[in-house]
Structure formats: structure tokens, C-alpha cells
C-alpha atoms as a PDB file:
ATOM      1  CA  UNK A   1      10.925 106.453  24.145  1.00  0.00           C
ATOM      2  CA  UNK A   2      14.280 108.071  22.683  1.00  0.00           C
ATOM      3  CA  UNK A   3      11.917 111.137  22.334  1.00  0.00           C
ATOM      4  CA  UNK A   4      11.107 111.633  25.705  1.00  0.00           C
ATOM      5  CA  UNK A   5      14.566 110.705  27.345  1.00  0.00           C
ATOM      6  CA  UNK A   6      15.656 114.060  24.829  1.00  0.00           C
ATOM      7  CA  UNK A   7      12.957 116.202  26.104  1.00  0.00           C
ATOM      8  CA  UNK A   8      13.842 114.814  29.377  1.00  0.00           C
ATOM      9  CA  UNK A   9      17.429 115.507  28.730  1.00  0.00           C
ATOM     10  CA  UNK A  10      17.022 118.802  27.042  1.00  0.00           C
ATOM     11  CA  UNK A  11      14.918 120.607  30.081  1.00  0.00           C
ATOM     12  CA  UNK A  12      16.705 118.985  33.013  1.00  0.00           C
ATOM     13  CA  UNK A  13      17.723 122.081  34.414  1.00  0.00           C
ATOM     14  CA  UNK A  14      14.006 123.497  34.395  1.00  0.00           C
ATOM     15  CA  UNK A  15      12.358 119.952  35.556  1.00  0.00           C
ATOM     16  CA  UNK A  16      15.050 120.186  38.345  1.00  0.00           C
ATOM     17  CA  UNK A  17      14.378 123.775  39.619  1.00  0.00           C
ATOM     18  CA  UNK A  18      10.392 122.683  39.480  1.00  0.00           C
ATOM     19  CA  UNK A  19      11.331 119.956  41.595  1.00  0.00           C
ATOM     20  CA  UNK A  20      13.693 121.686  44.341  1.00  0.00           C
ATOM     21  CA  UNK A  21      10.627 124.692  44.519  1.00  0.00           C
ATOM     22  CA  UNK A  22       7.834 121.913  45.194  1.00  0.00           C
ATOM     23  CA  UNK A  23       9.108 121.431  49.163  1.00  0.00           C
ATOM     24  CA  UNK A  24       8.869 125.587  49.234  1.00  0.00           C
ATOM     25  CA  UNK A  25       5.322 125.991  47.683  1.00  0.00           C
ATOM     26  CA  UNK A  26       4.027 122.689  50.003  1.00  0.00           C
ATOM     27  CA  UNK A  27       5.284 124.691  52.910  1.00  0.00           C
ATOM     28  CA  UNK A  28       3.145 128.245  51.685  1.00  0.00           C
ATOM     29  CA  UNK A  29       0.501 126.219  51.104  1.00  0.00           C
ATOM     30  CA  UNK A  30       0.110 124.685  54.322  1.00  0.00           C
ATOM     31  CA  UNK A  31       0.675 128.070  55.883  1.00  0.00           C
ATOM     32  CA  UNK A  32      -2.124 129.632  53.921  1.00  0.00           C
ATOM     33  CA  UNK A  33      -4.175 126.592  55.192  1.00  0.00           C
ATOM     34  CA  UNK A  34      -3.081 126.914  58.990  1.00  0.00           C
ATOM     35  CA  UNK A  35      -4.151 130.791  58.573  1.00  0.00           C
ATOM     36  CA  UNK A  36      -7.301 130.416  56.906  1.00  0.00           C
ATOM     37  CA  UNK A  37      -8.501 127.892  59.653  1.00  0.00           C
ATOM     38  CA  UNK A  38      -6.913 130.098  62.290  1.00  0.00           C
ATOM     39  CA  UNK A  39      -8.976 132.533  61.039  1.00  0.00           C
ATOM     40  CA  UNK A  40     -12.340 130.809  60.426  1.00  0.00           C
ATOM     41  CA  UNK A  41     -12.059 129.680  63.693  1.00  0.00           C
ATOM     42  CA  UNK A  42     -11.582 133.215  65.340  1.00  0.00           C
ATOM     43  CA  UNK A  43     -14.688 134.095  63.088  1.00  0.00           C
ATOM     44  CA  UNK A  44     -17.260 131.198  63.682  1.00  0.00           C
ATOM     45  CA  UNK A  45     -18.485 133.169  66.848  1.00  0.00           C
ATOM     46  CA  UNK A  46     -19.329 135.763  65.206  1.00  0.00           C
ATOM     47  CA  UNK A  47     -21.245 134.069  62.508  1.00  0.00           C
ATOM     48  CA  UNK A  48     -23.051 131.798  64.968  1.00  0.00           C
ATOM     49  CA  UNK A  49     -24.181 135.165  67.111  1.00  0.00           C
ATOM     50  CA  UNK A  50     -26.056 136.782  64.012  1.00  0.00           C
ATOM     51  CA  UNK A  51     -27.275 133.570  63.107  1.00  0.00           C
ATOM     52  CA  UNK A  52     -28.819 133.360  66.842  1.00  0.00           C
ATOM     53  CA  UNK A  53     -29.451 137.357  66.373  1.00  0.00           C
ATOM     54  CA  UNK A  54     -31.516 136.929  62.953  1.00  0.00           C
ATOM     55  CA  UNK A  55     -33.422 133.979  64.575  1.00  0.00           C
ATOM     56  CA  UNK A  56     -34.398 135.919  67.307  1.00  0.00           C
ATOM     57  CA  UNK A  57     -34.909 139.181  65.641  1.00  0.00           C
ATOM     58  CA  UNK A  58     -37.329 136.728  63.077  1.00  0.00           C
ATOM     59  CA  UNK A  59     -38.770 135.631  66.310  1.00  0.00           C
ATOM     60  CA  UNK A  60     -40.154 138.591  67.654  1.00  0.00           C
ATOM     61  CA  UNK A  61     -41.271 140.049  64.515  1.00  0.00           C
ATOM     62  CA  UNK A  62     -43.637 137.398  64.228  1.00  0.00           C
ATOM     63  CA  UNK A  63     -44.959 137.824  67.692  1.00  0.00           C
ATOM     64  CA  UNK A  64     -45.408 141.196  66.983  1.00  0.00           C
ATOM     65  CA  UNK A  65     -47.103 140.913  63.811  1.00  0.00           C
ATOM     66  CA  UNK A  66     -50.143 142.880  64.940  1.00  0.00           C
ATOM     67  CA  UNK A  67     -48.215 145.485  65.954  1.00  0.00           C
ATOM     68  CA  UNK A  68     -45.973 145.815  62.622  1.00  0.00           C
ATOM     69  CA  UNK A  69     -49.207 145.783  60.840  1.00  0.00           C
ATOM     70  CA  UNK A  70     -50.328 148.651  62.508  1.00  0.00           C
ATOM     71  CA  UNK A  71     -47.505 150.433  61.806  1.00  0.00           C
ATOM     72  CA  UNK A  72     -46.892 149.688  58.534  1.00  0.00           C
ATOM     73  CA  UNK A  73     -50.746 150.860  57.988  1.00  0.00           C
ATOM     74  CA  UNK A  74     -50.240 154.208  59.238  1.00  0.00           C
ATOM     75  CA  UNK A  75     -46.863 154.163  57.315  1.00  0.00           C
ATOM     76  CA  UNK A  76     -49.441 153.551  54.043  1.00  0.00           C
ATOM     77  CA  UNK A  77     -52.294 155.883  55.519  1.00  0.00           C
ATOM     78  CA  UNK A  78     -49.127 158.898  55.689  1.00  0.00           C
ATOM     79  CA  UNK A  79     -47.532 158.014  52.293  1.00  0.00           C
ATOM     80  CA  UNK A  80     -51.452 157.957  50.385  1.00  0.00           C
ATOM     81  CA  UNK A  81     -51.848 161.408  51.932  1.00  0.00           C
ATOM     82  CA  UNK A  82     -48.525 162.827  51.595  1.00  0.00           C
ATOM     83  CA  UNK A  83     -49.164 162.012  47.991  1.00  0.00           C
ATOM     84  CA  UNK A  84     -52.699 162.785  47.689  1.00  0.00           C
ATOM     85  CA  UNK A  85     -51.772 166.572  49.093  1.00  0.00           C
ATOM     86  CA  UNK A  86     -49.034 166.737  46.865  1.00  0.00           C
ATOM     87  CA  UNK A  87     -51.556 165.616  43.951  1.00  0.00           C
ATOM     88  CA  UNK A  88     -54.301 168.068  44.942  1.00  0.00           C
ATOM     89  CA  UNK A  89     -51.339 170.862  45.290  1.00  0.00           C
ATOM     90  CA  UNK A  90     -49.823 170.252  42.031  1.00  0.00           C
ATOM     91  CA  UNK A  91     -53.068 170.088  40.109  1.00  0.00           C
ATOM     92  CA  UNK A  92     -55.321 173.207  41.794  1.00  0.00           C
ATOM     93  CA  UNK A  93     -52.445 175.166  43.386  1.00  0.00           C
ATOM     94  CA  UNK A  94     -54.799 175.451  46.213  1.00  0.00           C
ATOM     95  CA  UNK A  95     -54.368 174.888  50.090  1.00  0.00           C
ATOM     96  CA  UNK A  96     -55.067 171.794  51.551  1.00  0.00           C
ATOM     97  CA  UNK A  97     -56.395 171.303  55.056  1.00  0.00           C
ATOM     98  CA  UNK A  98     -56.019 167.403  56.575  1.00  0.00           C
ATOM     99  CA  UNK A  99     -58.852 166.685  59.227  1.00  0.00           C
ATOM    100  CA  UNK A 100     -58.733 163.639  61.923  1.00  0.00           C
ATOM    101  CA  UNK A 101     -61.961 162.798  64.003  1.00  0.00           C
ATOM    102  CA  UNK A 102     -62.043 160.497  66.860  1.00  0.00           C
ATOM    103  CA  UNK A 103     -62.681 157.645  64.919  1.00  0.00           C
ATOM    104  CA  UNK A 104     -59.297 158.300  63.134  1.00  0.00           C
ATOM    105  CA  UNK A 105     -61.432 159.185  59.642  1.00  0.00           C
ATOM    106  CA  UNK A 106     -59.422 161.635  56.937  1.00  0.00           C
ATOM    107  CA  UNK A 107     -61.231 164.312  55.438  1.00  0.00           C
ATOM    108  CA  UNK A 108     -59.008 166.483  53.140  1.00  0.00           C
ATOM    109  CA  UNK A 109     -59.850 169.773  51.583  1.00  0.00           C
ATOM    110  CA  UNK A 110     -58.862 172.092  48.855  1.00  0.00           C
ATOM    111  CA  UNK A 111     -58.960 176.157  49.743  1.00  0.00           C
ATOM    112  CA  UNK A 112     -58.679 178.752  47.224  1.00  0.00           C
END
């Protein structure tokens, strides 16, 4: 016990200063906390409307889903050709003529 009384004793001055800053940092604190809810609460709004946006957005994509499969075949039906000219291009240096019929059938061909 004598051994802590001269610890005690020998940083008085530095347990004292710890203890007169306490009432300082408890104030911060609690003004950090009054901000941060200040400003989550100026923020929920915001966060609740994209949360109602992505619902609805989700929403109508699958309502549409016929329709984003149709595009996102002819988004597949352009990229296979773009790359099939660019194949036929590359490998015979030759021009390449892309035919539609009615019926929305490719035919592609090679011209020397």
C-alpha cells in the first residue's frame, strides 16, 4: 500500500491535470455526439428516398423484364457481330457486308 500512496504522491501533479481536463473532453464529446445526430438526422431523408428509389427502380425492372431481355439480346446480337467483323477483318483483310431480312436473320460476307 506504501507503494501506491508514493506513486500516488510522486505523479500528483499529472493525476491532477488528468482530472481537471476530464469535465473539458466530456463536454467535446457530447458536442461531437449532438453533431453527429444533428447530422444523421438532416441525412435520414435522403437515405430513406434512394432506399424508396432502388425499390422502385427494382420494381419496374422486373415488370419490364421482357423488354430488358430484348434489349440486352440485341445488345449480344451487336457485340457477336461487331466482333465477328472484326474477326473476319483481321484474319482475310477482306470487306465485310452485314445483311438483315425481314425476319431479322444475319447473313455476313467476306469481299475481296
Amino acid at each position: 500500500m506504501t507503494d501506491i500512496r508514493a506513486i500516488v504522491k510522486d505523479n500528483k501533479a499529472n493525476i491532477t491535470e488528468i482530472l481537471n481536463a476530464v469535465p473539458e473532453i466530456t463536454r467535446n464529446v457530447g458536442g461531437i455526439s449532438g453533431e453527429a445526430n444533428h447530422m444523421l438526422s438532416a441525412l435520414r431523408p435522403t437515405v430513406d428516398n434512394v432506399a424508396e428509389t432502388t425499390e422502385s427502380v427494382t420494381k419496374t425492372l422486373k415488370e419490364n423484364n421482357p423488354v430488358n431481355e430484348a434489349i440486352t439480346g440485341a445488345y449480344k446480337t451487336v457485340n457477336n457481330l461487331n466482333k465477328l467483323v472484326d474477326s473476319a477483318t483481321k484474319k482475310n483483310k477482306n470487306s465485310v457486308t452485314i445483311d438483315f431480312d425481314k425476319k431479322h436473320n444475319v447473313t455476313v460476307k467476306t469481299e475481296e
